[in-house]
PDB file of N, CA and C in Angstrom:
ATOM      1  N   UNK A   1       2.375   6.952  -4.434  1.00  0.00           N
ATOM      2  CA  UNK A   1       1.984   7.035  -3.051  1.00  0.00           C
ATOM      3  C   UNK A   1       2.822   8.107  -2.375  1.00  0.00           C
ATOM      4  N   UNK A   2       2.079   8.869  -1.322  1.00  0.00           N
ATOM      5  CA  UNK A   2       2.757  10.332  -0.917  1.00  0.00           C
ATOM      6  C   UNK A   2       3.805   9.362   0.116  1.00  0.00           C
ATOM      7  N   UNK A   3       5.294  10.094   0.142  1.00  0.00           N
ATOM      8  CA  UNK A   3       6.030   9.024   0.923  1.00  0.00           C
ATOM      9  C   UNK A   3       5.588   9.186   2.492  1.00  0.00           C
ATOM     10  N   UNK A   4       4.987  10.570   3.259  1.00  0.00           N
ATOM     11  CA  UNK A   4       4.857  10.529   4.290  1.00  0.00           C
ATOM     12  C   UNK A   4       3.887   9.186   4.780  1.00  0.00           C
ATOM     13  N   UNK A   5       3.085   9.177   3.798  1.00  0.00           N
ATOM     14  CA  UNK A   5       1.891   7.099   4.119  1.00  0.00           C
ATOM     15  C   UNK A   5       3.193   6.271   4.644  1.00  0.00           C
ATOM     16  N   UNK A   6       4.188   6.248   4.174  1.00  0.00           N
ATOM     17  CA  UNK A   6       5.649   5.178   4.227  1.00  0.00           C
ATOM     18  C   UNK A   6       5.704   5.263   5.808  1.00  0.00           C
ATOM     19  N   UNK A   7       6.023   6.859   6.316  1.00  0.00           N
ATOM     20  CA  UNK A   7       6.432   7.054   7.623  1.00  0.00           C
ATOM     21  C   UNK A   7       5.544   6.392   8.943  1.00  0.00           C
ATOM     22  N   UNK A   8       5.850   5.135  10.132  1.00  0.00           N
ATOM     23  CA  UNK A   8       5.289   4.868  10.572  1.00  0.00           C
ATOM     24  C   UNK A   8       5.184   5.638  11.796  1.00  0.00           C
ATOM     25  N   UNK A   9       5.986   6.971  11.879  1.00  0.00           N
ATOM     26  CA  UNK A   9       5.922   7.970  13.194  1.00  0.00           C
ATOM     27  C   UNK A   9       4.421   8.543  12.649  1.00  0.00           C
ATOM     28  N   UNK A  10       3.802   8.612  11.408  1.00  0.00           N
ATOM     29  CA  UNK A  10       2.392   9.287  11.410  1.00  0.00           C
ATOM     30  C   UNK A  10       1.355   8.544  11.199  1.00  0.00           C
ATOM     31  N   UNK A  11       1.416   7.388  11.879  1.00  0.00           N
ATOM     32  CA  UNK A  11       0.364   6.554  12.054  1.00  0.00           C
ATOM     33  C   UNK A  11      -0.274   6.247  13.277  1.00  0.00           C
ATOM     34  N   UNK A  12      -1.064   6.390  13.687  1.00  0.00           N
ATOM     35  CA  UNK A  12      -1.921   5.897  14.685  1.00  0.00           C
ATOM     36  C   UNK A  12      -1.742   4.640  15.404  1.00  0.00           C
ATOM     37  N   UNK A  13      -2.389   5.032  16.689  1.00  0.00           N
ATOM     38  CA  UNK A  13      -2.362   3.460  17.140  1.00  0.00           C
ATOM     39  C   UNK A  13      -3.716   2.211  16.764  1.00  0.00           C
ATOM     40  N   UNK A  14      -4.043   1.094  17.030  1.00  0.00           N
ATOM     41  CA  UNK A  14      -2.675   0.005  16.630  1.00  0.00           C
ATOM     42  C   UNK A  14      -2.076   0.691  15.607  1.00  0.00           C
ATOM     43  N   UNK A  15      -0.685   0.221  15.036  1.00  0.00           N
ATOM     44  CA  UNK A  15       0.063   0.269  14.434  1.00  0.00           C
ATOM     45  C   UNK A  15      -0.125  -0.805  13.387  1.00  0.00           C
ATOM     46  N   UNK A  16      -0.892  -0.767  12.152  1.00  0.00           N
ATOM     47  CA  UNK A  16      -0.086  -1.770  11.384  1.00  0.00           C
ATOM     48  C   UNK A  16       0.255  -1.343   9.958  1.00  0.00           C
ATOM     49  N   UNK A  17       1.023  -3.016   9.663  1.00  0.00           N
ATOM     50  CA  UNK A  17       1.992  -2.557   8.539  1.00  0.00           C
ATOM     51  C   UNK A  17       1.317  -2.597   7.889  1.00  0.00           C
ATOM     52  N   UNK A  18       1.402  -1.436   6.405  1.00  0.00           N
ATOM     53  CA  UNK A  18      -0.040  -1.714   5.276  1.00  0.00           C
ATOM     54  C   UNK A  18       1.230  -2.519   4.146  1.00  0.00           C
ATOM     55  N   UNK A  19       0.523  -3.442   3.451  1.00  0.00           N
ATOM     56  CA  UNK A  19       1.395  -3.969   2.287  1.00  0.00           C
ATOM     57  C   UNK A  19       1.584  -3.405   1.052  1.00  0.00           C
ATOM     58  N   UNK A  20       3.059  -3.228   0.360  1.00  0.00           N
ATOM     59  CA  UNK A  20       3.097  -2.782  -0.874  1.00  0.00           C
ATOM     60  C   UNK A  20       3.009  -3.601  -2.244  1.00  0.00           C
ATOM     61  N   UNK A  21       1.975  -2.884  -2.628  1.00  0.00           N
ATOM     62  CA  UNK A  21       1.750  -3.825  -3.974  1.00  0.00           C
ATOM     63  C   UNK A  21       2.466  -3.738  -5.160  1.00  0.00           C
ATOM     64  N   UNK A  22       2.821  -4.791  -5.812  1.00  0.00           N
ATOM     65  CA  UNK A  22       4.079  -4.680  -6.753  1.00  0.00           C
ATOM     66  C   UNK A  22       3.677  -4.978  -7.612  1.00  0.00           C
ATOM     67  N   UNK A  23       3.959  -4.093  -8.892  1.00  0.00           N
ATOM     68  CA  UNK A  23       3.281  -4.795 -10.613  1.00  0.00           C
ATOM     69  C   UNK A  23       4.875  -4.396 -11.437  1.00  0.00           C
ATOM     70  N   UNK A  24       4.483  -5.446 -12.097  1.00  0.00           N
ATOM     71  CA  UNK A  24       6.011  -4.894 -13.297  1.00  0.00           C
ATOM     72  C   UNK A  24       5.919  -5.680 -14.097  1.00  0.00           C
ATOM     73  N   UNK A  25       6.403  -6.159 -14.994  1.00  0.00           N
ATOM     74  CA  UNK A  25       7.084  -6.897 -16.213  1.00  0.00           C
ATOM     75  C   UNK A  25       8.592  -7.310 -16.277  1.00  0.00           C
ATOM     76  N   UNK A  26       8.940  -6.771 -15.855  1.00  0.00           N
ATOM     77  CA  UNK A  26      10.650  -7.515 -15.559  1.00  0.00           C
ATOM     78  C   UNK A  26      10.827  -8.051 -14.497  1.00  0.00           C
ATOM     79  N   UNK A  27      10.719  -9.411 -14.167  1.00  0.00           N
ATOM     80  CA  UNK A  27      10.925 -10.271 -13.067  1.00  0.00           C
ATOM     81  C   UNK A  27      12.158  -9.871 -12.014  1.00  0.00           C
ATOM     82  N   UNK A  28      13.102  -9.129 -12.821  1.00  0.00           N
ATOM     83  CA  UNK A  28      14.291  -9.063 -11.805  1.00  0.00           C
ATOM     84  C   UNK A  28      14.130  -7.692 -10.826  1.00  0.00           C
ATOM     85  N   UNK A  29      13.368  -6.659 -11.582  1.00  0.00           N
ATOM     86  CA  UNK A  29      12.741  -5.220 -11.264  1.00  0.00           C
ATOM     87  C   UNK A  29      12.287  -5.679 -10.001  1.00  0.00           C
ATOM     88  N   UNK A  30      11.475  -6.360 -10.319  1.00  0.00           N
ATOM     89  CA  UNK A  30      10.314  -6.761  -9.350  1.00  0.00           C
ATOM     90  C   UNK A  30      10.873  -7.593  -8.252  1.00  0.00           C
ATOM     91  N   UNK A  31      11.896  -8.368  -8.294  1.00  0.00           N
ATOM     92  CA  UNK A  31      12.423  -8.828  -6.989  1.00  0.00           C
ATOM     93  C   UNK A  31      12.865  -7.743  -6.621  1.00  0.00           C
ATOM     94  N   UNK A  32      13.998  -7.069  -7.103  1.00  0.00           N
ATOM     95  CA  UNK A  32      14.517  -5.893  -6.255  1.00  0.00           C
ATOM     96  C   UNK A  32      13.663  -4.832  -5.328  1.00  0.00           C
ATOM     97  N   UNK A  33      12.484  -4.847  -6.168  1.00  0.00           N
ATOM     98  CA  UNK A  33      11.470  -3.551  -5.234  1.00  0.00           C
ATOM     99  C   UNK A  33      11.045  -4.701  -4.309  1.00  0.00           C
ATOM    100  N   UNK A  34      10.639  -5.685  -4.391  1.00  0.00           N
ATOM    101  CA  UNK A  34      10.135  -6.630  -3.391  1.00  0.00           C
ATOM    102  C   UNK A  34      10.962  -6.733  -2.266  1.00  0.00           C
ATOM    103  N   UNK A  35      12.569  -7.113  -2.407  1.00  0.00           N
ATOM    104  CA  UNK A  35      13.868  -6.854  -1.548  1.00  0.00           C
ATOM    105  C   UNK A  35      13.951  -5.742  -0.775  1.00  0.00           C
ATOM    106  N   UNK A  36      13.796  -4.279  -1.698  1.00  0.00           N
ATOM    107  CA  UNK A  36      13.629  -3.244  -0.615  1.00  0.00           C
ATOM    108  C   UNK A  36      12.584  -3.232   0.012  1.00  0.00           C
ATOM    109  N   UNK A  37      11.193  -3.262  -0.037  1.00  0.00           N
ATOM    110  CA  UNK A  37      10.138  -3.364   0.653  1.00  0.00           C
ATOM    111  C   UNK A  37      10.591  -4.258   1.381  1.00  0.00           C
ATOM    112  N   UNK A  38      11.089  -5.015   1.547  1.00  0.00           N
ATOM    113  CA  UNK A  38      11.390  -6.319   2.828  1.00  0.00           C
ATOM    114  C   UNK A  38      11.599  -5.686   3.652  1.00  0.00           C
ATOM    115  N   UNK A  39      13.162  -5.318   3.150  1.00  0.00           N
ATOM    116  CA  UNK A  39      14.470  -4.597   3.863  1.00  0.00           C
ATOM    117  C   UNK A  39      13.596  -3.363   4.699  1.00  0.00           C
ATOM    118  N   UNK A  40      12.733  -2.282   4.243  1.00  0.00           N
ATOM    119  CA  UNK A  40      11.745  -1.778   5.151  1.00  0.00           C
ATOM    120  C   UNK A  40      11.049  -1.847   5.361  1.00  0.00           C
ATOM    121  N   UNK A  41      10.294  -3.056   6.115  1.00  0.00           N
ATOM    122  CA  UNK A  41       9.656  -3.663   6.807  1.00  0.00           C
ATOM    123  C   UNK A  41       8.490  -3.459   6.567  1.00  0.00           C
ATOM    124  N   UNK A  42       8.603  -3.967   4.868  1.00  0.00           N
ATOM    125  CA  UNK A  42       6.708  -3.904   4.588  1.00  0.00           C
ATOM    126  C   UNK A  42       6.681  -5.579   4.048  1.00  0.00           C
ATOM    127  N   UNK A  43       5.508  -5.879   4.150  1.00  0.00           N
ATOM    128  CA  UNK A  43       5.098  -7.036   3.278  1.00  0.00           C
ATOM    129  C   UNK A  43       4.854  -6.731   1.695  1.00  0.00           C
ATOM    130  N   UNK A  44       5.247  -7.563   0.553  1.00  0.00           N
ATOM    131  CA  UNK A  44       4.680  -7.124  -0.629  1.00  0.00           C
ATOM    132  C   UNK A  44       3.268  -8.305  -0.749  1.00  0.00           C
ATOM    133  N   UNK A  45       2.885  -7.809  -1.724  1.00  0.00           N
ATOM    134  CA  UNK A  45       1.846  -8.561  -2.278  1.00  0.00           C
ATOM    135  C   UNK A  45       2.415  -8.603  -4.399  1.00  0.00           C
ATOM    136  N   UNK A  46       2.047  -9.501  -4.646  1.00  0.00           N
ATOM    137  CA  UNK A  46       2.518  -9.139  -6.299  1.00  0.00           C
ATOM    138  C   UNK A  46       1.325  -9.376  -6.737  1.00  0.00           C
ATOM    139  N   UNK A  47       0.901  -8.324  -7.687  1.00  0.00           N
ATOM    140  CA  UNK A  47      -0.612  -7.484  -8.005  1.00  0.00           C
ATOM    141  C   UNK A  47      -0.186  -7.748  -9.798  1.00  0.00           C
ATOM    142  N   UNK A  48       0.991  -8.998 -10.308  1.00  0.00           N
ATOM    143  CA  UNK A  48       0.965  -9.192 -11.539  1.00  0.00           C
ATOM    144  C   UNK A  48       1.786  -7.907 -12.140  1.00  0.00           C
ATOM    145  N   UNK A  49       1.663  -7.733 -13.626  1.00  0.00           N
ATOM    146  CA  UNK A  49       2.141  -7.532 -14.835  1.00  0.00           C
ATOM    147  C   UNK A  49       1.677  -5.728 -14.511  1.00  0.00           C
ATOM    148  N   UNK A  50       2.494  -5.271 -15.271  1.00  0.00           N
ATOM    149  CA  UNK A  50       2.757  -3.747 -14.932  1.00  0.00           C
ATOM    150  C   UNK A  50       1.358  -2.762 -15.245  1.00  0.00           C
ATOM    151  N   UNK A  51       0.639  -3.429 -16.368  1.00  0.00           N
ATOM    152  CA  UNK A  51      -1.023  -2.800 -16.285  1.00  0.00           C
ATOM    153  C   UNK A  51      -1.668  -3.099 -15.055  1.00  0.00           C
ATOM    154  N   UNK A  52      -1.497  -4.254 -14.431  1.00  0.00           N
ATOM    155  CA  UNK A  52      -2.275  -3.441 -12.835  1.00  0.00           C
ATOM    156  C   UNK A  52      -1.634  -2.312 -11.794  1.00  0.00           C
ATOM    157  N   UNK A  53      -0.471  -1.368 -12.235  1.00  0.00           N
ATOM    158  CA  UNK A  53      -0.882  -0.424 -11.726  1.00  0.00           C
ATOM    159  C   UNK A  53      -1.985   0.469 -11.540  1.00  0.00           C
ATOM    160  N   UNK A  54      -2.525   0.700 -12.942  1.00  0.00           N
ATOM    161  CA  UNK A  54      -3.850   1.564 -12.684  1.00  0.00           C
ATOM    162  C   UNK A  54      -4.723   1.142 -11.560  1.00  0.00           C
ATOM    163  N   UNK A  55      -4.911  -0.344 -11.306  1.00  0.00           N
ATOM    164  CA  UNK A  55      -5.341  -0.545 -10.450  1.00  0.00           C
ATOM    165  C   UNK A  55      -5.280  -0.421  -8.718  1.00  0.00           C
ATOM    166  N   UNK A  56      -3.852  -0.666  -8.965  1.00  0.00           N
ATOM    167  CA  UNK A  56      -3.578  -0.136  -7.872  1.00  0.00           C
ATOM    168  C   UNK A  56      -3.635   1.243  -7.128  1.00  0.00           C
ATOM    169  N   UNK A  57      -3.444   2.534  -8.094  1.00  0.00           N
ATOM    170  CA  UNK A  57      -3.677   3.667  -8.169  1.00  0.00           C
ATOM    171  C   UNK A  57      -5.062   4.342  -7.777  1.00  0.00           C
ATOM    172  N   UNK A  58      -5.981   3.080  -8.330  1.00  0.00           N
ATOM    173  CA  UNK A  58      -7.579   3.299  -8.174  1.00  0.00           C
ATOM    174  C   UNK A  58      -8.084   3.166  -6.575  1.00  0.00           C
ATOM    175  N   UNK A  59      -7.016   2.035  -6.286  1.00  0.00           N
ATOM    176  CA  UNK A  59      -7.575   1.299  -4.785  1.00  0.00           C
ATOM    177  C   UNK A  59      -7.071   2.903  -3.913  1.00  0.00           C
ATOM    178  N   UNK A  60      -6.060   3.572  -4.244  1.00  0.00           N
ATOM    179  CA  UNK A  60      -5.650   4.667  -3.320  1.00  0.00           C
ATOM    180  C   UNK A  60      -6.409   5.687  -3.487  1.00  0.00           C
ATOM    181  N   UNK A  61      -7.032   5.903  -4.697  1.00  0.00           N
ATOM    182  CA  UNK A  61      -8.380   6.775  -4.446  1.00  0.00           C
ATOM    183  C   UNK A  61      -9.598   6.558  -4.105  1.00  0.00           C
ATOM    184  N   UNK A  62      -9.923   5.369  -3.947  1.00  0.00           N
ATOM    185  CA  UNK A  62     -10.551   5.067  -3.368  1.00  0.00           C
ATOM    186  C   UNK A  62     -10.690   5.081  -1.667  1.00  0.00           C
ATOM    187  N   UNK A  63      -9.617   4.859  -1.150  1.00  0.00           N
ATOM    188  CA  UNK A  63      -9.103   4.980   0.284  1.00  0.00           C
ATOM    189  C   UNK A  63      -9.402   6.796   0.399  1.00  0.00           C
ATOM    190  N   UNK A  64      -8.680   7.444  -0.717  1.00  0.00           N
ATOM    191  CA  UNK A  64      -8.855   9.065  -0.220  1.00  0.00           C
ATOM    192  C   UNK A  64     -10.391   9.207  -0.314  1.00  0.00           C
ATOM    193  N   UNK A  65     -11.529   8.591  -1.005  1.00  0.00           N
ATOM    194  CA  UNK A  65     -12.549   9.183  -1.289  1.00  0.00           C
ATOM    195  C   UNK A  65     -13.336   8.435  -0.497  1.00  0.00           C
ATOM    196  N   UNK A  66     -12.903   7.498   0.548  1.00  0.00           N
ATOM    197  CA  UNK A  66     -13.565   7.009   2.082  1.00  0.00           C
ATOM    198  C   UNK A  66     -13.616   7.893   2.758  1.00  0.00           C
ATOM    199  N   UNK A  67     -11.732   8.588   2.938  1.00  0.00           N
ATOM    200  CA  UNK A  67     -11.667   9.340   4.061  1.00  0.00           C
ATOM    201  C   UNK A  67     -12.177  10.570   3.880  1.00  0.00           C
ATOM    202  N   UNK A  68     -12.466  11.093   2.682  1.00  0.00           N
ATOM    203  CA  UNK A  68     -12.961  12.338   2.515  1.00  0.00           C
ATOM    204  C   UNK A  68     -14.529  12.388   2.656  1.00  0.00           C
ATOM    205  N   UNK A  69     -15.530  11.275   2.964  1.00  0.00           N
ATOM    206  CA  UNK A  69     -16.678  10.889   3.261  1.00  0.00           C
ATOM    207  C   UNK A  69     -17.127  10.748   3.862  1.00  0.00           C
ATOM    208  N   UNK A  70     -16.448   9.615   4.560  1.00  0.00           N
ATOM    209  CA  UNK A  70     -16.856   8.891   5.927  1.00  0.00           C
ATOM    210  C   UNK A  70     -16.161   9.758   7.108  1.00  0.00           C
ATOM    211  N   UNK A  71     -14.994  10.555   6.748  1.00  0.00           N
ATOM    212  CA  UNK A  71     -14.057  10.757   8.255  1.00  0.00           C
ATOM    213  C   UNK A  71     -13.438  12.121   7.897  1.00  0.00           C
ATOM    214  N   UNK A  72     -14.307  12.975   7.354  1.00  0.00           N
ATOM    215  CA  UNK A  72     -14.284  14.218   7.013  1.00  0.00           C
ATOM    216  C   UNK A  72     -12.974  14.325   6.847  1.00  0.00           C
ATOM    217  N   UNK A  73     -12.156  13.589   5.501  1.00  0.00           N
ATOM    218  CA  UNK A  73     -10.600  14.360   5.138  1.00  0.00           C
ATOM    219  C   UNK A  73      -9.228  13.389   5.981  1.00  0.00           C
ATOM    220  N   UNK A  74      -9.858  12.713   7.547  1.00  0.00           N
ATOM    221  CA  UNK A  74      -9.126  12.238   8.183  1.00  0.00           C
ATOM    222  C   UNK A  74      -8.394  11.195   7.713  1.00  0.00           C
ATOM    223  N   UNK A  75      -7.449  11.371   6.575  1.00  0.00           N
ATOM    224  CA  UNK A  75      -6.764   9.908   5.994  1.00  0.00           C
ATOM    225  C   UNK A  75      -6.530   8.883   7.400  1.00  0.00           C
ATOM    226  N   UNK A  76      -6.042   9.563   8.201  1.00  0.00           N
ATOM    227  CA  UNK A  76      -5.208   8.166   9.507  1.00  0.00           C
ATOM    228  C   UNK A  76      -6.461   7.782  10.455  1.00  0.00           C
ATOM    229  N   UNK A  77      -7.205   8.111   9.696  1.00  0.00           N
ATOM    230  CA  UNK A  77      -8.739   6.789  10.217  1.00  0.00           C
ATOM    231  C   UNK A  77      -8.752   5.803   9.865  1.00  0.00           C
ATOM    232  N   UNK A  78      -8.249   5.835   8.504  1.00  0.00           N
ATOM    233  CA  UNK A  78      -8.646   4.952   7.996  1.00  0.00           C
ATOM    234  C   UNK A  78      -7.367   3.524   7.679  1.00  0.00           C
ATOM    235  N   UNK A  79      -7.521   2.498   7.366  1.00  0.00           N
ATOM    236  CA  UNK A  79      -6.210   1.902   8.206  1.00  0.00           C
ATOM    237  C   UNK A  79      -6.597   0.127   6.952  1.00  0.00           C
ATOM    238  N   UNK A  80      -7.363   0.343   5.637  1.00  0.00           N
ATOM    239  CA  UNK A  80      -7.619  -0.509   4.968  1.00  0.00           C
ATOM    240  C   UNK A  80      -6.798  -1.844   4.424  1.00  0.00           C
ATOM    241  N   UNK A  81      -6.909  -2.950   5.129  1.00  0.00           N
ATOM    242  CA  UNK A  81      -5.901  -4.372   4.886  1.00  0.00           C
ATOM    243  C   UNK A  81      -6.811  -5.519   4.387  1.00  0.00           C
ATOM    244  N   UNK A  82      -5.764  -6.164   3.663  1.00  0.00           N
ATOM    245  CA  UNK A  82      -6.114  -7.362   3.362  1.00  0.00           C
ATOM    246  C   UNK A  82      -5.498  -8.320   3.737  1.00  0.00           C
ATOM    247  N   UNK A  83      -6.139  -9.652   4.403  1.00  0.00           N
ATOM    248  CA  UNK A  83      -6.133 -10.652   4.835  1.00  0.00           C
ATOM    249  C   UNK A  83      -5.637 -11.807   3.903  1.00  0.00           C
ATOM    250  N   UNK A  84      -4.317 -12.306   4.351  1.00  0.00           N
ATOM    251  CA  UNK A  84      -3.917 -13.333   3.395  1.00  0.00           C
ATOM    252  C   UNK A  84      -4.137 -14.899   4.167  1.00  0.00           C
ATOM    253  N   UNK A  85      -4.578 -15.718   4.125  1.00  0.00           N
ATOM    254  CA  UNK A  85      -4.400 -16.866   4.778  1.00  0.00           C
ATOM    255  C   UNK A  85      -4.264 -18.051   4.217  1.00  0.00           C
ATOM    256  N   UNK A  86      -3.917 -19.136   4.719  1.00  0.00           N
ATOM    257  CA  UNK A  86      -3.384 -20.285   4.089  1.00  0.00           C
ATOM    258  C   UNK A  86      -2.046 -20.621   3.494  1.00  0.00           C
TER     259      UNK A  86
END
């Protein structure tokens, strides 16, 4: 992920936080990136065992190949979340 997405000075208004998704295989890896994502004020989500990165990778081209469609190129249109409840 390009780190400027990280920066919340280039985001639009509303403002929200997008969540980072975490895959790994070493349980302790994976708390620690979960810890820093805390520590900067993202939510994680855990997306499992280190082969769903690709997936995750897919969901971000997918987001670029919205904005390059729907919002001629405009990535900060687009503002894609998921809803956790319960």
């Amino acid at each position: 992920m390009p780190s400027n997405l990280l920066d919340e000075r280039s985001w639009t208004e509303p403002r929200s936080t997008p969540p980072v998704f975490v895959a790994g295989d070493e349980a302790s890896a994976k708390a620690d990136v979960i810890t820093l994502a805390g520590d900067a004020g993202f939510s994680t989500l855990d997306a499992g065992p280190l082969t769903a990165a690709r997936s995750i990778e897919q969901l971000n081209v997918l987001v670029h190949l919205v904005a390059e469609n729907q919002f001629k190129g405009a990535l900060d249109r687009i503002a894609p979340s998921i809803s956790v409840t319960g």
